[in-house]
C-alpha atoms as a PDB file:
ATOM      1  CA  UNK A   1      54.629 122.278  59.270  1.00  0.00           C
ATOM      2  CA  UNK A   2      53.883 119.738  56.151  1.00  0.00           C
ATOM      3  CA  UNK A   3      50.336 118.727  56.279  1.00  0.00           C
ATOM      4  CA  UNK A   4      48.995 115.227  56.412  1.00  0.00           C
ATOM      5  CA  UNK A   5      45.766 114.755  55.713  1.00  0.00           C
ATOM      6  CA  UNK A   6      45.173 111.176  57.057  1.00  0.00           C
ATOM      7  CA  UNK A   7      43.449 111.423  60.186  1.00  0.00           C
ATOM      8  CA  UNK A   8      44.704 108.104  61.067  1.00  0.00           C
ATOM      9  CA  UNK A   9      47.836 107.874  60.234  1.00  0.00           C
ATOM     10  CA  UNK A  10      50.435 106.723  62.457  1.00  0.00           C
ATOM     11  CA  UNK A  11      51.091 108.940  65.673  1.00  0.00           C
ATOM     12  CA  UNK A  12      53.822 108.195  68.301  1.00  0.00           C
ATOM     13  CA  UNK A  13      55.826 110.272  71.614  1.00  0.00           C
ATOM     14  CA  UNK A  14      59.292 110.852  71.250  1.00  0.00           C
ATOM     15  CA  UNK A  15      61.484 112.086  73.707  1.00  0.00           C
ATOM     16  CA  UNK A  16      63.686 115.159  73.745  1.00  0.00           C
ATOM     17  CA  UNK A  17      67.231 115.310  74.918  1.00  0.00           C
ATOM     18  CA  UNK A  18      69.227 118.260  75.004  1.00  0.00           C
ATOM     19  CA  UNK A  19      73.516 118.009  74.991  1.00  0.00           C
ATOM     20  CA  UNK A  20      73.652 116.441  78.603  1.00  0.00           C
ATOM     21  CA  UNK A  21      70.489 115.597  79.717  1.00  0.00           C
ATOM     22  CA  UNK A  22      66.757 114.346  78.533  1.00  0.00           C
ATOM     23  CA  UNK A  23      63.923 116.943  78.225  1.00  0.00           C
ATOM     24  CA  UNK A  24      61.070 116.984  80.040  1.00  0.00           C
ATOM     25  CA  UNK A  25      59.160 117.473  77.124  1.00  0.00           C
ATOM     26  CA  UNK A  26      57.771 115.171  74.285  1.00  0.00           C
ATOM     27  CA  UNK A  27      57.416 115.703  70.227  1.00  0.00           C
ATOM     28  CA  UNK A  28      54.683 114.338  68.737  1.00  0.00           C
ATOM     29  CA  UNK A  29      55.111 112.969  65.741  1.00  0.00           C
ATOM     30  CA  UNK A  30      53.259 112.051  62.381  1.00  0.00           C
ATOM     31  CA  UNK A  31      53.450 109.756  59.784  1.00  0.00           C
ATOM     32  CA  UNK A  32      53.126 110.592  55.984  1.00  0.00           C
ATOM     33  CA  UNK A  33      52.426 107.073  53.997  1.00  0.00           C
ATOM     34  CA  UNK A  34      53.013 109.270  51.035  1.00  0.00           C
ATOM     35  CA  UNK A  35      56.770 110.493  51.674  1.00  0.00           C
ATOM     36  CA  UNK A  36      59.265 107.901  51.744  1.00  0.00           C
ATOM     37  CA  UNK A  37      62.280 110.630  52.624  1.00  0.00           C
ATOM     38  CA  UNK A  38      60.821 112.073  55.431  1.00  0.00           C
ATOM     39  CA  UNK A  39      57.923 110.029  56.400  1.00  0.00           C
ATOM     40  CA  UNK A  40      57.866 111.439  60.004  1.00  0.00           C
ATOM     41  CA  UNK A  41      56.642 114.862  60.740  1.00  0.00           C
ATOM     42  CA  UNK A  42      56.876 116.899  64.228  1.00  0.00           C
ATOM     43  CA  UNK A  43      52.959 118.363  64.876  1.00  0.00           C
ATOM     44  CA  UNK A  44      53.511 119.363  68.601  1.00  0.00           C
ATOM     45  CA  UNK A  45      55.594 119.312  72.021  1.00  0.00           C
ATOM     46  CA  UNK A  46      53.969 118.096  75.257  1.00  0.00           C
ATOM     47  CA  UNK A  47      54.714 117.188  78.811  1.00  0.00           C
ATOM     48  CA  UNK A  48      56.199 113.750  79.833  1.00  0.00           C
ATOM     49  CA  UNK A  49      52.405 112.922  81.116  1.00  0.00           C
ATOM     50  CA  UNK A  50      50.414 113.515  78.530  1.00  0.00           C
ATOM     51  CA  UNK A  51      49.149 110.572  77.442  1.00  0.00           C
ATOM     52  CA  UNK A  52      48.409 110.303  73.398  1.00  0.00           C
ATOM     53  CA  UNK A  53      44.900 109.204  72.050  1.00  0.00           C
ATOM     54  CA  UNK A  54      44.686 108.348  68.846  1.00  0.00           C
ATOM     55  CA  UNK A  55      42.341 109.552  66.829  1.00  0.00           C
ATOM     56  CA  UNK A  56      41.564 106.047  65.488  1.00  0.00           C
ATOM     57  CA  UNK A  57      41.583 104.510  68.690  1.00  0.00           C
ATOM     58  CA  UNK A  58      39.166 107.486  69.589  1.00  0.00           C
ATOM     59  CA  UNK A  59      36.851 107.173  66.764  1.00  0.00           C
ATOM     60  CA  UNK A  60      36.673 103.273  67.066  1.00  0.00           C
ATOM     61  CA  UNK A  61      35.483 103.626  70.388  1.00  0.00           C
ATOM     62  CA  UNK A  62      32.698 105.996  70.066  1.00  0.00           C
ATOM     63  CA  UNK A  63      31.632 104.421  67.054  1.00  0.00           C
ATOM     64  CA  UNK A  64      31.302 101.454  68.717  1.00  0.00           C
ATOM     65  CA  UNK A  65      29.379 103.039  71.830  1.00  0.00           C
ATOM     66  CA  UNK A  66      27.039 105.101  69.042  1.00  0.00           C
ATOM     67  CA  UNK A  67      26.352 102.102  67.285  1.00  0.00           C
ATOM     68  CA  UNK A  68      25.284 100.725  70.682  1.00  0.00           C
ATOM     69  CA  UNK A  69      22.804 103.587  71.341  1.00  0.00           C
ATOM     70  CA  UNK A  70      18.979 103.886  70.868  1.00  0.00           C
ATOM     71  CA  UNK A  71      19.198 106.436  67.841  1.00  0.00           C
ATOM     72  CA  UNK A  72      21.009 105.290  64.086  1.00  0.00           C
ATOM     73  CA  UNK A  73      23.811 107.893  63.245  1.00  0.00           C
ATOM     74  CA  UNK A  74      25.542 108.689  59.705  1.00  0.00           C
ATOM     75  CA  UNK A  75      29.192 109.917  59.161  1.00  0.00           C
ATOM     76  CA  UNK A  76      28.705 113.553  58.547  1.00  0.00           C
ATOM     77  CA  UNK A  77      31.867 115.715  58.023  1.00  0.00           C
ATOM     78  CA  UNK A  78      35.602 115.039  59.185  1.00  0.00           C
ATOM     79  CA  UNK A  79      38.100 117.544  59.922  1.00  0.00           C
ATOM     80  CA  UNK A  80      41.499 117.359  60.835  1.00  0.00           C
ATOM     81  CA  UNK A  81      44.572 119.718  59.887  1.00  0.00           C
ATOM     82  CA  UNK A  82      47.521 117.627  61.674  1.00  0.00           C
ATOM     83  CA  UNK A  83      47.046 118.635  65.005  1.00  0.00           C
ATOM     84  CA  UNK A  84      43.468 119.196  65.678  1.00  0.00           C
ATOM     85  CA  UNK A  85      40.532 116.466  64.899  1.00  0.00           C
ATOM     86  CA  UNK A  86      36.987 116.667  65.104  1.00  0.00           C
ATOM     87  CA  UNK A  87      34.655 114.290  63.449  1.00  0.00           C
ATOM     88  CA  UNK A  88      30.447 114.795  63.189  1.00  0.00           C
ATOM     89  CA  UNK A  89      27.684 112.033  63.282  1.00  0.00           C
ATOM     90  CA  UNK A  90      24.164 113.066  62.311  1.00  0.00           C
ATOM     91  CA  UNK A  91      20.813 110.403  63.279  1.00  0.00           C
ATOM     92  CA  UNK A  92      19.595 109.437  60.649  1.00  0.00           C
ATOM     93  CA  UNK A  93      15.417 109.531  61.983  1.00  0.00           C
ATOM     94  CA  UNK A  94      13.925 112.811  62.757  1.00  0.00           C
ATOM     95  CA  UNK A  95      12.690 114.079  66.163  1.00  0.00           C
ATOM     96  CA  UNK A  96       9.921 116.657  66.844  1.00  0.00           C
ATOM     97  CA  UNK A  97      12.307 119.845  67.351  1.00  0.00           C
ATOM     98  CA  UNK A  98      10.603 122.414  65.019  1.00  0.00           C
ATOM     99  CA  UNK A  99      11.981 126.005  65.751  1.00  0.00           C
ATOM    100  CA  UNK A 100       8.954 127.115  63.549  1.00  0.00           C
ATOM    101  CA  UNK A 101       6.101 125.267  60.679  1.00  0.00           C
ATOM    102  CA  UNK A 102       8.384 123.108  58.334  1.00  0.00           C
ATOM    103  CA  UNK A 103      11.722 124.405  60.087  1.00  0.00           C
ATOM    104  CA  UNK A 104      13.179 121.001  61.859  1.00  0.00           C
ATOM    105  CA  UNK A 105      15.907 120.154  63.506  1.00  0.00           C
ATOM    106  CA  UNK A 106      17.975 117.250  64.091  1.00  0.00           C
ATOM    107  CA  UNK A 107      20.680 115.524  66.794  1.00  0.00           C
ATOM    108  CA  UNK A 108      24.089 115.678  65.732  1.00  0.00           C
ATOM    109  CA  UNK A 109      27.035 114.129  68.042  1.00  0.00           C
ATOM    110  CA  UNK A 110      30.487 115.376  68.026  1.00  0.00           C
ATOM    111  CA  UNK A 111      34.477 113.851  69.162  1.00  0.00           C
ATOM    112  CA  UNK A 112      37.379 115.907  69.185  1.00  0.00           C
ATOM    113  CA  UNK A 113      40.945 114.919  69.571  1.00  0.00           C
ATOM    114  CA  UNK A 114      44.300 116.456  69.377  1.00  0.00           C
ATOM    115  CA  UNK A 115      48.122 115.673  69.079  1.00  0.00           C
ATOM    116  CA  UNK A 116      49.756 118.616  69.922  1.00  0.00           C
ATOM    117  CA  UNK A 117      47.953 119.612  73.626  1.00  0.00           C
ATOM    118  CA  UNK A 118      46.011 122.452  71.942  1.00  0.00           C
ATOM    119  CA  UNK A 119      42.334 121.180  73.349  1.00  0.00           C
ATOM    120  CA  UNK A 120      41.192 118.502  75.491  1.00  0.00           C
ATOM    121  CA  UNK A 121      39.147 115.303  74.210  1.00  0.00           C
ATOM    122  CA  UNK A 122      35.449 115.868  73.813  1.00  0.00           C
ATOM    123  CA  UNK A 123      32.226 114.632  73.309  1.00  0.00           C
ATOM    124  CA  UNK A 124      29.078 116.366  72.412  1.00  0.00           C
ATOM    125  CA  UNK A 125      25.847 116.933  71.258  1.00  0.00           C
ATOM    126  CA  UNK A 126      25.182 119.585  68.962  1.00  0.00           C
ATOM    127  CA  UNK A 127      22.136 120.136  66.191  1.00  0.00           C
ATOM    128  CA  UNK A 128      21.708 120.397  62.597  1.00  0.00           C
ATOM    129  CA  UNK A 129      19.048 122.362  60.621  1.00  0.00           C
ATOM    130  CA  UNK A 130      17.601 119.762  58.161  1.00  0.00           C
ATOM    131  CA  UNK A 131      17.053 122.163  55.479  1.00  0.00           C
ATOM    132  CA  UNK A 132      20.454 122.937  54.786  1.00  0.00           C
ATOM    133  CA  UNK A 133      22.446 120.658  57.115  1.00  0.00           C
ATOM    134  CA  UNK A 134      23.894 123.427  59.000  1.00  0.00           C
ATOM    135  CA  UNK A 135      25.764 122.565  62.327  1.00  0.00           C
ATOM    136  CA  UNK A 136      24.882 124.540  65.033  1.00  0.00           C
ATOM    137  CA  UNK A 137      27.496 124.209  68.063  1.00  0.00           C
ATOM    138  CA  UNK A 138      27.438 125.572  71.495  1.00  0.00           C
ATOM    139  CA  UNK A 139      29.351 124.432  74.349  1.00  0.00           C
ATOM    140  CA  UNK A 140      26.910 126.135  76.686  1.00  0.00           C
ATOM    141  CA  UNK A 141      23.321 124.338  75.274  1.00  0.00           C
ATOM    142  CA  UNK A 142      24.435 121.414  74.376  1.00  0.00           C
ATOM    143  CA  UNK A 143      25.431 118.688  76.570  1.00  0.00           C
ATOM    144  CA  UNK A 144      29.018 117.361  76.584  1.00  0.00           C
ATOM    145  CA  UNK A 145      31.699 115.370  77.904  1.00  0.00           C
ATOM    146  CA  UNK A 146      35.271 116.469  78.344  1.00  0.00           C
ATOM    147  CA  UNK A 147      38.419 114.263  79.159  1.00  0.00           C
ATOM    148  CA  UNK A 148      42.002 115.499  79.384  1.00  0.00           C
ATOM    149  CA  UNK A 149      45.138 113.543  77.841  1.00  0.00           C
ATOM    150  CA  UNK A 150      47.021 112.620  81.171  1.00  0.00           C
ATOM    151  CA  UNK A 151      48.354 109.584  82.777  1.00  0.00           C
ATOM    152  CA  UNK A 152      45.755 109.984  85.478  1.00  0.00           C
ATOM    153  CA  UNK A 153      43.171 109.631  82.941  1.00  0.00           C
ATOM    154  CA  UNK A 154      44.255 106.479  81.488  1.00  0.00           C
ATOM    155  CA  UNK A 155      40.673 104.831  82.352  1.00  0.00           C
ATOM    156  CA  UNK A 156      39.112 107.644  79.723  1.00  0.00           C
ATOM    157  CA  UNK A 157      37.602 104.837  77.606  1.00  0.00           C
ATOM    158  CA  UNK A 158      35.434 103.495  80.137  1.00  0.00           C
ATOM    159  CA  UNK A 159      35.001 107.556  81.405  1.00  0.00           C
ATOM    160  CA  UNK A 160      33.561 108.256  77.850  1.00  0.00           C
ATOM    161  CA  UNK A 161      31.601 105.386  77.517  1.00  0.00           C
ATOM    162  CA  UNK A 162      29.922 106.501  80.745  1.00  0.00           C
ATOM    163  CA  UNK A 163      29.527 109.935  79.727  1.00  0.00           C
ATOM    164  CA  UNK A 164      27.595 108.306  76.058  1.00  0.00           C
ATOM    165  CA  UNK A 165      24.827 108.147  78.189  1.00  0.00           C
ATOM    166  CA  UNK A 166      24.302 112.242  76.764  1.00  0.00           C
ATOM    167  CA  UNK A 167      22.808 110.358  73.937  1.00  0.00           C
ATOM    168  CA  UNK A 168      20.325 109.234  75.419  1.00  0.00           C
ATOM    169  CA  UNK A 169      19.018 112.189  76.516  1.00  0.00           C
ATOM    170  CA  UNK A 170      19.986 114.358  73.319  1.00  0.00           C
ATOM    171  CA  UNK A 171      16.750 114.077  71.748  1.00  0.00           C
ATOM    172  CA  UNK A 172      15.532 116.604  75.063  1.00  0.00           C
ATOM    173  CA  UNK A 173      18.775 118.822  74.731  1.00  0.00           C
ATOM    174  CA  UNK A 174      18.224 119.231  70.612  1.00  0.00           C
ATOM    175  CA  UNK A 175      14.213 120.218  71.669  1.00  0.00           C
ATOM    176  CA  UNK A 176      15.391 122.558  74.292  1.00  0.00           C
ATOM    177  CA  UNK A 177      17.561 124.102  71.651  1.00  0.00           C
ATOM    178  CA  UNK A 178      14.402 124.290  69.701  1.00  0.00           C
ATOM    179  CA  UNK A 179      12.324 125.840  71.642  1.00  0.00           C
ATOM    180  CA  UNK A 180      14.976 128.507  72.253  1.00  0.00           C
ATOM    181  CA  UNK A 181      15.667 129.482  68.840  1.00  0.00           C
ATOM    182  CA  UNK A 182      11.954 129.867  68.108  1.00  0.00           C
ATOM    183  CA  UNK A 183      12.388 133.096  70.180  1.00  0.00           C
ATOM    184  CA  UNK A 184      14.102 134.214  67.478  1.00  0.00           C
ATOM    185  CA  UNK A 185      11.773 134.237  65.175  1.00  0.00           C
ATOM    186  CA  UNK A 186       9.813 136.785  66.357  1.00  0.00           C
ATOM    187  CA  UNK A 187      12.698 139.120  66.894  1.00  0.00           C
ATOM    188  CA  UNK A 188      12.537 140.917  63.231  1.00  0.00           C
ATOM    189  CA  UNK A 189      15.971 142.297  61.801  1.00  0.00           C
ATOM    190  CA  UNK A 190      15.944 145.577  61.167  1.00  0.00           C
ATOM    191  CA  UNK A 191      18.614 148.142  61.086  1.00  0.00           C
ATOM    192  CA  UNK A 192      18.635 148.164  65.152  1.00  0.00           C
ATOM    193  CA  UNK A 193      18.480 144.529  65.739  1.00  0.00           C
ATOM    194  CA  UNK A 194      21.683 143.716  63.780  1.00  0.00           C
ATOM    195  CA  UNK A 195      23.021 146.594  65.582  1.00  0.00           C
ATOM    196  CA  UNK A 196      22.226 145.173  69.173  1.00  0.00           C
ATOM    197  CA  UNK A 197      23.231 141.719  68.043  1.00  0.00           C
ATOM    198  CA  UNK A 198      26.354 142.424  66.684  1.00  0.00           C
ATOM    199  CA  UNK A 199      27.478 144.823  69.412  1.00  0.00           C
ATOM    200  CA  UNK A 200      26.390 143.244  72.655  1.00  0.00           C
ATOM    201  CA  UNK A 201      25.993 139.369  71.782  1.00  0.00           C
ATOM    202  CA  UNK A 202      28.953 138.413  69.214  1.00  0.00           C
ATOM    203  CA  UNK A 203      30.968 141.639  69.127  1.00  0.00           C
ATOM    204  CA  UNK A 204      34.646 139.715  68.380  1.00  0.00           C
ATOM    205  CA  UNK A 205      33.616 137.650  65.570  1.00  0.00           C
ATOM    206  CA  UNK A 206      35.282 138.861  62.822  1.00  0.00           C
ATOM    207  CA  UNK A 207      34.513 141.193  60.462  1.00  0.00           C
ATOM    208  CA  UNK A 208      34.893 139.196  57.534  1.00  0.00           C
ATOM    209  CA  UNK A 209      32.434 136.657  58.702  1.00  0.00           C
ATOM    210  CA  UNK A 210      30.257 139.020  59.829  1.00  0.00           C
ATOM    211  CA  UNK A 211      30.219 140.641  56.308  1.00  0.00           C
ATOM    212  CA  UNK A 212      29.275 137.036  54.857  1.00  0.00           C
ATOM    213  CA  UNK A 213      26.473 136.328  57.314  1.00  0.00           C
ATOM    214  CA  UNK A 214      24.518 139.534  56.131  1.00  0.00           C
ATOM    215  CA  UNK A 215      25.880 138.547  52.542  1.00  0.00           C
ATOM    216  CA  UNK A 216      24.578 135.070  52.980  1.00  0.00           C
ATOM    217  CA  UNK A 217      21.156 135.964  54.430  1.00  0.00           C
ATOM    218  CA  UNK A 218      20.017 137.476  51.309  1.00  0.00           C
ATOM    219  CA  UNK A 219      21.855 134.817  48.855  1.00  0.00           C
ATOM    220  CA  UNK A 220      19.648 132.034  50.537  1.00  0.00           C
ATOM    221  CA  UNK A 221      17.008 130.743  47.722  1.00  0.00           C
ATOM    222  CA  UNK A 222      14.110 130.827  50.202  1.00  0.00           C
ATOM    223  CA  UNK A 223      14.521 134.651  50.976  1.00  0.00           C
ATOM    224  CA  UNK A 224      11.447 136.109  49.703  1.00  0.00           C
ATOM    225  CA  UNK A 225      11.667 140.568  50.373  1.00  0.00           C
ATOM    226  CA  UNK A 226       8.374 140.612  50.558  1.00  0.00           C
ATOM    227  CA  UNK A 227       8.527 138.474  54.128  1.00  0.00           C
ATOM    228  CA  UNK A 228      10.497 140.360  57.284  1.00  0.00           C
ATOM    229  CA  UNK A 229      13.626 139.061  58.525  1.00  0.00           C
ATOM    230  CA  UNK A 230      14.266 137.691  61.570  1.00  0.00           C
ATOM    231  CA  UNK A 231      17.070 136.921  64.013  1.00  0.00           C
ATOM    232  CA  UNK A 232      16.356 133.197  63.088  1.00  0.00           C
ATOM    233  CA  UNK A 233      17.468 133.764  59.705  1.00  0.00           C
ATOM    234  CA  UNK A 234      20.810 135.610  60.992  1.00  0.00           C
ATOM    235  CA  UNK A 235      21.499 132.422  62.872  1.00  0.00           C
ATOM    236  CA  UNK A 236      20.991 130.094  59.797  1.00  0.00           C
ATOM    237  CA  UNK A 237      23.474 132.497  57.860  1.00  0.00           C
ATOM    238  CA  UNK A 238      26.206 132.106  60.173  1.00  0.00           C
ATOM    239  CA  UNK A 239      26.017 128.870  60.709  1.00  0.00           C
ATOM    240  CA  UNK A 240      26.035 128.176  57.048  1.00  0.00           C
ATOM    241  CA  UNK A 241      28.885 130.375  56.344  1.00  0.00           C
ATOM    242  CA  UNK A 242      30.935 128.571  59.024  1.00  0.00           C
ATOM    243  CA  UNK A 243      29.666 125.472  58.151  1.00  0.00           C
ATOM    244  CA  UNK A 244      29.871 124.871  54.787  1.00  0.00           C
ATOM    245  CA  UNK A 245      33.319 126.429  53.513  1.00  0.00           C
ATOM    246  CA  UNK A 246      35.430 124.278  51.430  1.00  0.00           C
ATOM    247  CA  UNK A 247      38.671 124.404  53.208  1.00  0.00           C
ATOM    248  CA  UNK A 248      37.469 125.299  57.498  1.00  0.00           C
ATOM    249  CA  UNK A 249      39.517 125.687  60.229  1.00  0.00           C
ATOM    250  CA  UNK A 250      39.453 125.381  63.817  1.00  0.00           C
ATOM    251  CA  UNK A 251      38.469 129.248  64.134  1.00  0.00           C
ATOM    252  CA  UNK A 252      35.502 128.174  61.893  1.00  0.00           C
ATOM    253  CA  UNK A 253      33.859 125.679  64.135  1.00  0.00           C
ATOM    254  CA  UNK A 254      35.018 128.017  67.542  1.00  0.00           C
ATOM    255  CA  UNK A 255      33.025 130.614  65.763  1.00  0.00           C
ATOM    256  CA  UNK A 256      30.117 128.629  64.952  1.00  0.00           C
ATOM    257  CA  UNK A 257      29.871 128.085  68.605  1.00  0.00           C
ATOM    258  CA  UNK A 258      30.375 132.098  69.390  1.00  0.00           C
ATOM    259  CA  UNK A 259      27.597 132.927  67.137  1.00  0.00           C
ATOM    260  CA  UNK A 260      24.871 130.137  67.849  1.00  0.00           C
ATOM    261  CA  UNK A 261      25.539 130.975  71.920  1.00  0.00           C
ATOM    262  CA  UNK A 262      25.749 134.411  71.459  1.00  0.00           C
ATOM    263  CA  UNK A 263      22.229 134.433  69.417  1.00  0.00           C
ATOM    264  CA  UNK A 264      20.731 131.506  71.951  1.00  0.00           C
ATOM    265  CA  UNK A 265      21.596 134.601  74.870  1.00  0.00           C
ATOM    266  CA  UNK A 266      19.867 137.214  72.636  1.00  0.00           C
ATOM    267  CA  UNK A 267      16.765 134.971  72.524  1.00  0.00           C
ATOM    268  CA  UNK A 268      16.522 134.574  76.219  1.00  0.00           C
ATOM    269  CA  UNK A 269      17.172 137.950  76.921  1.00  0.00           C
ATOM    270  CA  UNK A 270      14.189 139.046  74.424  1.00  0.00           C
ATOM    271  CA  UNK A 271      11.942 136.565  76.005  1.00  0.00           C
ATOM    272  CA  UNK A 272      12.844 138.177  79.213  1.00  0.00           C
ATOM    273  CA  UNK A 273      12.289 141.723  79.042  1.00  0.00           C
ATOM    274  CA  UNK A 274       8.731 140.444  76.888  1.00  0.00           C
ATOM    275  CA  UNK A 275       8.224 138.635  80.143  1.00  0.00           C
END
């Protein structure tokens, strides 16, 4: 499939027919400013009732229902490869959600959108480390909002615009995420703990991104040898592996979720059996 890179470019639901008859399904297609040959390009099938969102239409909403909130947000990241979207707001004024001295974090929100059927709209919370901007995502923490592209969901502007109220309560959900991670840094990383970690809390991430993680946590300019490592630092390297990569994919930000829940389970399980 050709790639376009605009986000909001054109999007429209064309119906199939075969020799006799008209499909049940849909094509979804996409517009390409840029090509004046072909400027329509096929990014999915779907079902006669699913109902397509743009991602403008999308963004323009919850901008306007962030912008409407108690907390000030900035444009963080965008991503989009044709099919898939997903677009990051960070606020702008700190909250007290220090994981340990000097160590803050802050509230991110996140929308999600897609053309071809792949994943169903969403909106969440997730948090960012302010001293290197990593995103931390987890479906499981964080508080979120999910509506899917049907007829029988036509209403799903006023449904998200109900479900904003998450906002207003993500400063708690970011300092609950906090408090959990702090566990972590207590749990020291020695040859054992990576063992445990990478065995029984995020054994199918892959090995490549594993391999960066450990390759990242001792590439970071505040790691000083002569200070243990902890499982708090693991966490940090993952997310800033997954995070940060000049070209990401939708496996990067599905990992970034695997790894911060996976490590948010360790921590509870440690504070348990200390318990």
């Amino acid at each position: 499939m050709k790639e376009v890179t605009n986000p909001f470019a054109e999007i429209k639901k064309v119906p199939l027919f075969g020799e006799t008859l008209q499909s049940s399904a849909y094509s979804v297609h996409l517009k390409d400013e840029l090509d004046y040959q072909k400027p329509w390009n096929e990014v999915g099938i779907v079902g006669k009732d699913y109902m397509l969102v743009s991602n403008k239409k999308i963004v323009d909403m919850v901008e306007s229902v962030i912008d409407h909130s108690d907390v000030d947000f900035d444009l963080d990241k965008t991503f989009f490869n044709g099919r898939q979207f997903m677009r990051f707001y960070k606020a702008i004024d700190e909250i007290d959600a220090e994981v340990e001295v000097g160590d803050n974090l802050g509230i991110g929100v996140m929308v999600a959108n897609s053309y071809d059927g792949s994943t169903s709209g969403r909106f969440s919370i997730f948090a960012y480390r302010l001293l290197c901007k990593n995103g931390m995502m987890s479906k499981k923490m964080f508080d979120q909002y999910r509506f899917r592209h049907t007829q029988a969901h036509e209403n799903w502007e006023e449904e998200l615009e109900s479900a904003a109220e998450i906002i207003k309560y993500a400063g708690t959900n970011v300092k609950e995420f906090a408090s959990t991670c702090s566990k972590l840094t207590d749990a020291y990383l020695d040859v054992s703990t990576v063992g445990t970690i990478r065995n029984d809390y995020i054994p199918k991430l892959p090995v490549s991104t594993f391999g960066q993680t450990i390759d990242r946590i001792y590439k970071d300019p505040d790691y000083d040898k002569t200070k243990p490592l902890s499982a708090w630092n693991f966490l940090n390297a993952g997310t800033n592996v997954l995070w940060h990569k000049k070209k990401q994919t939708v496996a990067d930000f599905n990992n970034n979720d695997y790894v911060t829940s996976g490590m948010l389970q360790y921590a509870k399980d440690i504070t348990t059996v200390v318990a």
